[in-house]
Protein backbone atom coordinates (compact mmCIF):
# COMPACT_ATOMS: atom_id res chain seq x y z
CA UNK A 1 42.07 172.23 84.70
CA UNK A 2 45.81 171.16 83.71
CA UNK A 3 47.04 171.82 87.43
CA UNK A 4 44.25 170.11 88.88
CA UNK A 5 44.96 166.90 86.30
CA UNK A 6 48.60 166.73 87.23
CA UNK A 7 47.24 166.97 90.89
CA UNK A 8 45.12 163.62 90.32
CA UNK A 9 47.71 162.17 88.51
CA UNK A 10 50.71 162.61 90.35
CA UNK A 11 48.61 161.73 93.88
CA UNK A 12 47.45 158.27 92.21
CA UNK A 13 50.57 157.18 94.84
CA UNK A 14 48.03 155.11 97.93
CA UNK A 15 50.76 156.06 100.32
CA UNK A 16 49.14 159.92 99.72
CA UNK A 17 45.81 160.29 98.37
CA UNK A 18 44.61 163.20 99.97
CA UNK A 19 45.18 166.19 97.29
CA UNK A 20 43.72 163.66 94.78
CA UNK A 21 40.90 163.59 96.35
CA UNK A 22 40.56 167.74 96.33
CA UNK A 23 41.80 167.57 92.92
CA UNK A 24 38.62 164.94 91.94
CA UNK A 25 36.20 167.68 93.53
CA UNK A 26 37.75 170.44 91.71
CA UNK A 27 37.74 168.80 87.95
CA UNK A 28 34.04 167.53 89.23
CA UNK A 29 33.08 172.03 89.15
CA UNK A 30 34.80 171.92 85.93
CA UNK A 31 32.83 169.24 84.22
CA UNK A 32 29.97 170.51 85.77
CA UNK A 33 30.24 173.88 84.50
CA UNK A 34 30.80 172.48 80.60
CA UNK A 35 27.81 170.46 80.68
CA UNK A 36 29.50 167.02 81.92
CA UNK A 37 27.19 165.86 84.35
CA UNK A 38 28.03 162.12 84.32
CA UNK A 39 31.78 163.07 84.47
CA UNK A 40 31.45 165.28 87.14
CA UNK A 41 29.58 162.70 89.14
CA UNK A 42 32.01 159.89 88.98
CA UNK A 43 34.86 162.20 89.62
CA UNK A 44 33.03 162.63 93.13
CA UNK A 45 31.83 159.44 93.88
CA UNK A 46 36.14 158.86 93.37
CA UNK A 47 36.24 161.60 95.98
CA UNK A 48 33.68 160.07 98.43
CA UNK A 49 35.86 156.61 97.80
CA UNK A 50 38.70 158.37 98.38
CA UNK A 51 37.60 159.64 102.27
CA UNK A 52 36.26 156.40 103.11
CA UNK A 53 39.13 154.48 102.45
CA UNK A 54 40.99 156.93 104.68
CA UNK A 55 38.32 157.58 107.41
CA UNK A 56 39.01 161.44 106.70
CA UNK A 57 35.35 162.84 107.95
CA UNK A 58 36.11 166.82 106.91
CA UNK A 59 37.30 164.73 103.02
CA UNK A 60 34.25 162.94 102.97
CA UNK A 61 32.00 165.88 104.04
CA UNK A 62 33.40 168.27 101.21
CA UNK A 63 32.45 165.52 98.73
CA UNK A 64 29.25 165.56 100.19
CA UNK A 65 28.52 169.20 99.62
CA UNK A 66 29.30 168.72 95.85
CA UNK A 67 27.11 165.33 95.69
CA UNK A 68 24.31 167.56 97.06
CA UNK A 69 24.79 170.28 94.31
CA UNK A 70 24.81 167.64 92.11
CA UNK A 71 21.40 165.95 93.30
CA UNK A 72 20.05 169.47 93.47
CA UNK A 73 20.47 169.83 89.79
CA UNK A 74 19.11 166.41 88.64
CA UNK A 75 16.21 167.07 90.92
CA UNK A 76 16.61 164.91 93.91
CA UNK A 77 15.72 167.49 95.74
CA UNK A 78 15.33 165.59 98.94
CA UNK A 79 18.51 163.49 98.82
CA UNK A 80 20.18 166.73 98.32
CA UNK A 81 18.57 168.62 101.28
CA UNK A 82 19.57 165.61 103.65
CA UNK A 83 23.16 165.78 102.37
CA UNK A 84 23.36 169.08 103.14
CA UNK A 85 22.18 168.78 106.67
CA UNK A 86 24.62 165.70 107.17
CA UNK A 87 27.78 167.68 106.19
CA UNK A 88 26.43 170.37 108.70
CA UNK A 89 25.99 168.01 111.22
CA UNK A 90 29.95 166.61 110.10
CA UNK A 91 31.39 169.99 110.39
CA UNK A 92 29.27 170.76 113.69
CA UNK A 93 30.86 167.66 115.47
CA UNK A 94 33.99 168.70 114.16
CA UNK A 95 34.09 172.17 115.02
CA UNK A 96 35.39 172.80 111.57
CA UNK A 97 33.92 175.20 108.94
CA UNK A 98 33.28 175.02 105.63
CA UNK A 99 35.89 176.06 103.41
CA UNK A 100 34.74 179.34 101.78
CA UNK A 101 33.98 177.38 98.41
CA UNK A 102 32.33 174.91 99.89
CA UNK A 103 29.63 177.06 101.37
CA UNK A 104 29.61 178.91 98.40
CA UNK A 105 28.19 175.54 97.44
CA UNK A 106 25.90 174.94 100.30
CA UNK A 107 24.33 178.19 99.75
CA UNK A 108 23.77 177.32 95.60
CA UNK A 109 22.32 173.87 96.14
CA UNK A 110 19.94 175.30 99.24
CA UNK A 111 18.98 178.34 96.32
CA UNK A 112 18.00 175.31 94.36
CA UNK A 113 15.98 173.49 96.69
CA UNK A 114 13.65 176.63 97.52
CA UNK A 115 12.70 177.15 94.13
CA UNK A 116 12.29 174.03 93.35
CA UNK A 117 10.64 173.01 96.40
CA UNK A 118 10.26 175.82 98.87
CA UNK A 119 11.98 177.19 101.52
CA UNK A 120 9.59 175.01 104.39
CA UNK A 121 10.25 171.72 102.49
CA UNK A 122 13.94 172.60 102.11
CA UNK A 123 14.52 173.06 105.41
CA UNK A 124 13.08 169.83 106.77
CA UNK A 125 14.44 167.69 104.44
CA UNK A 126 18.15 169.71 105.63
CA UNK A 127 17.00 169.19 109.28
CA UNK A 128 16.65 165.95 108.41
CA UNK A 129 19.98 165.01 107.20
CA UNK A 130 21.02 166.60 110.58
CA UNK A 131 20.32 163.47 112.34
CA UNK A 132 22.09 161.42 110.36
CA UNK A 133 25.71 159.52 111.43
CA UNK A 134 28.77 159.11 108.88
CA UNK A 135 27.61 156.02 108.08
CA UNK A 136 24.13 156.52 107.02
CA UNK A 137 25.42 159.81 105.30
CA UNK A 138 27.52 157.63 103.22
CA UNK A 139 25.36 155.07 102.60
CA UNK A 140 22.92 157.48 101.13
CA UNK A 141 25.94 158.88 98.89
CA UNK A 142 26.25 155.80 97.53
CA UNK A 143 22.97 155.29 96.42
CA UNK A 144 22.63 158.26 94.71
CA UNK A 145 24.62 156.35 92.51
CA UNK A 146 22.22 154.60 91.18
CA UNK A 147 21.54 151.01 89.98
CA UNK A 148 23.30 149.66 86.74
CA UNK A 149 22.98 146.46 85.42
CA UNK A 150 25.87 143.42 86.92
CA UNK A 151 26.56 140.18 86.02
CA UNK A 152 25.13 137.45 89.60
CA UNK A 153 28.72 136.54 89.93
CA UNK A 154 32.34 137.40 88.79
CA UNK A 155 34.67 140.79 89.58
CA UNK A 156 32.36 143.10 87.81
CA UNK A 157 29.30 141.56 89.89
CA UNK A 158 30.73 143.39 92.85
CA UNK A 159 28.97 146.67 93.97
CA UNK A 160 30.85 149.99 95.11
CA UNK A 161 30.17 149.44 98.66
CA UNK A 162 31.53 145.86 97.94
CA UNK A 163 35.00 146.93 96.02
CA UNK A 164 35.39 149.63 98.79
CA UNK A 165 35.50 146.44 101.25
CA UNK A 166 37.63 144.52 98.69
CA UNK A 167 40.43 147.26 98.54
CA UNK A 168 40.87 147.34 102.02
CA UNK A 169 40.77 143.81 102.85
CA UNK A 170 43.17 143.11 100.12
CA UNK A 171 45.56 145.64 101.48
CA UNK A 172 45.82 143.33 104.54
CA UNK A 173 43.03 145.77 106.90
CA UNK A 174 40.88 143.54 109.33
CA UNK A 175 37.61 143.87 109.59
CA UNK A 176 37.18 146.59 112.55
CA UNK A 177 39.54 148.41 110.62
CA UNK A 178 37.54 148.24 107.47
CA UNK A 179 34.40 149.15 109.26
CA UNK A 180 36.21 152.13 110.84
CA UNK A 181 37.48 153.41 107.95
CA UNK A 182 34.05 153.02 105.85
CA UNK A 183 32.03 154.35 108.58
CA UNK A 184 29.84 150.85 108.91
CA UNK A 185 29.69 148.53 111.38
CA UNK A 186 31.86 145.55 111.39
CA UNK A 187 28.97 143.28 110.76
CA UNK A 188 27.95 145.46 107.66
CA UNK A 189 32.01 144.76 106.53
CA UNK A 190 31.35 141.17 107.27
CA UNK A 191 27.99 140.92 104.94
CA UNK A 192 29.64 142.66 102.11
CA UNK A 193 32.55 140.11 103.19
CA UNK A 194 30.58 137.57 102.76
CA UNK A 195 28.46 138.32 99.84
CA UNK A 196 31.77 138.62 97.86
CA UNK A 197 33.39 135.14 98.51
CA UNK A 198 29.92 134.03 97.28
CA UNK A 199 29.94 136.08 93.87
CA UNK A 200 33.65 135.44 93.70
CA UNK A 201 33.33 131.10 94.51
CA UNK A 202 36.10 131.52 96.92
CA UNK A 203 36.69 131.21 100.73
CA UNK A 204 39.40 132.92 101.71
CA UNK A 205 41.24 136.36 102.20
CA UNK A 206 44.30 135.19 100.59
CA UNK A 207 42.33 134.08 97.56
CA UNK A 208 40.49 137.68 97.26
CA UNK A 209 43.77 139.45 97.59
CA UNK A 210 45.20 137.39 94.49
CA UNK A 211 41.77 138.14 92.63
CA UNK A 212 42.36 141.94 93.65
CA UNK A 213 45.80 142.01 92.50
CA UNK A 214 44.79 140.59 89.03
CA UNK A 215 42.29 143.49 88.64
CA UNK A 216 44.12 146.34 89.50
């Protein structure tokens, strides 16, 4: 746990993110495995931030596999199957496998799903996920987040697809860049774009990346 900390910590650097995102995943098993559900959740929705920002597929799909676990154990047992089949259908088009933990965790989440479920209905809600791209895979990540109670307007009006658009346009990204890295389409970027200035009462990218600096 104190390696994997100092990990997070000392990869908070934006320049290199990457082993704080494995290090989010790992303390996520931790507080998992001492009864820290909530913990463990946020620490990978970090994780899922984390490979959108940086368009790393094989990042986001290992945050995937623990987001199914996850789902598995609060009893979305659907949402879980299709997450399963999307990071197959990730590592498939990558022609990369699974690390060996991370089918560990395939194969404990898919356990889960046939008892609770069946094996028939586990596999076509897996099969399902199959068909789904990077975006919709994240997209359904994200909303296994849940909905919490915002303010209409202001900074903490904004929702995390929102203040994953906001970190990238304030770092000076343009909008096919955004898109590409959040695995959306540009227009999708431009909506959230959009929807922002409106919650925020302002009208320009200059004005957003003040706002963004102020909050950090």
């Amino acid at each position: 746990h104190q390696i994997l900390t100092e990990a997070s910590e000392a990869s908070s650097d934006p320049s290199y993110p990457f082993s704080r995102l494995r290090a989010e995943l790992g303390l996520a098993i931790i507080d998992l495995r001492h009864d820290r559900y909530q913990q463990a959740l946020n620490r990978v929705h970090d994780a899922i931030g984390i490979a959108s920002r940086l368009g790393d597929r094989l990042g986001l799909a290992a945050a995937l596999d623990h987001l199914a676990l996850l789902e598995s154990i609060r009893g979305a047992h659907d949402r879980a199957g299709r997450l399963i089949g999307a990071v197959d259908a990730l590592h498939a088009a990558s022609s990369v496998a699974r690390l060996p933990f991370e089918a560990e965790l395939r194969a404990e989440t898919v356990d889960r799903l046939e008892q609770a479920v069946g094996p028939q209905a586990a596999a076509e809600a897996i099969a399902a996920g199959t068909s789904l791209t990077a975006e919709e895979a994240f997209r359904l990540a994200r909303r296994s987040r849940g909905a919490r109670k915002r303010p209409p307007t202001g900074w903490d009006s904004l929702t995390p697809a929102e203040c994953d658009v906001v970190d990238l346009a304030a770092s000076g990204l343009t909008t096919p860049q955004i898109a590409a890295r959040l695995f959306v389409s540009p227009n999708t970027v431009k909506t959230h774009l959009s929807q922002v200035y409106a919650k925020l009462d302002i009208s320009s990218r200059a004005q957003l990346a003040a706002l963004h600096a102020q909050h950090l």
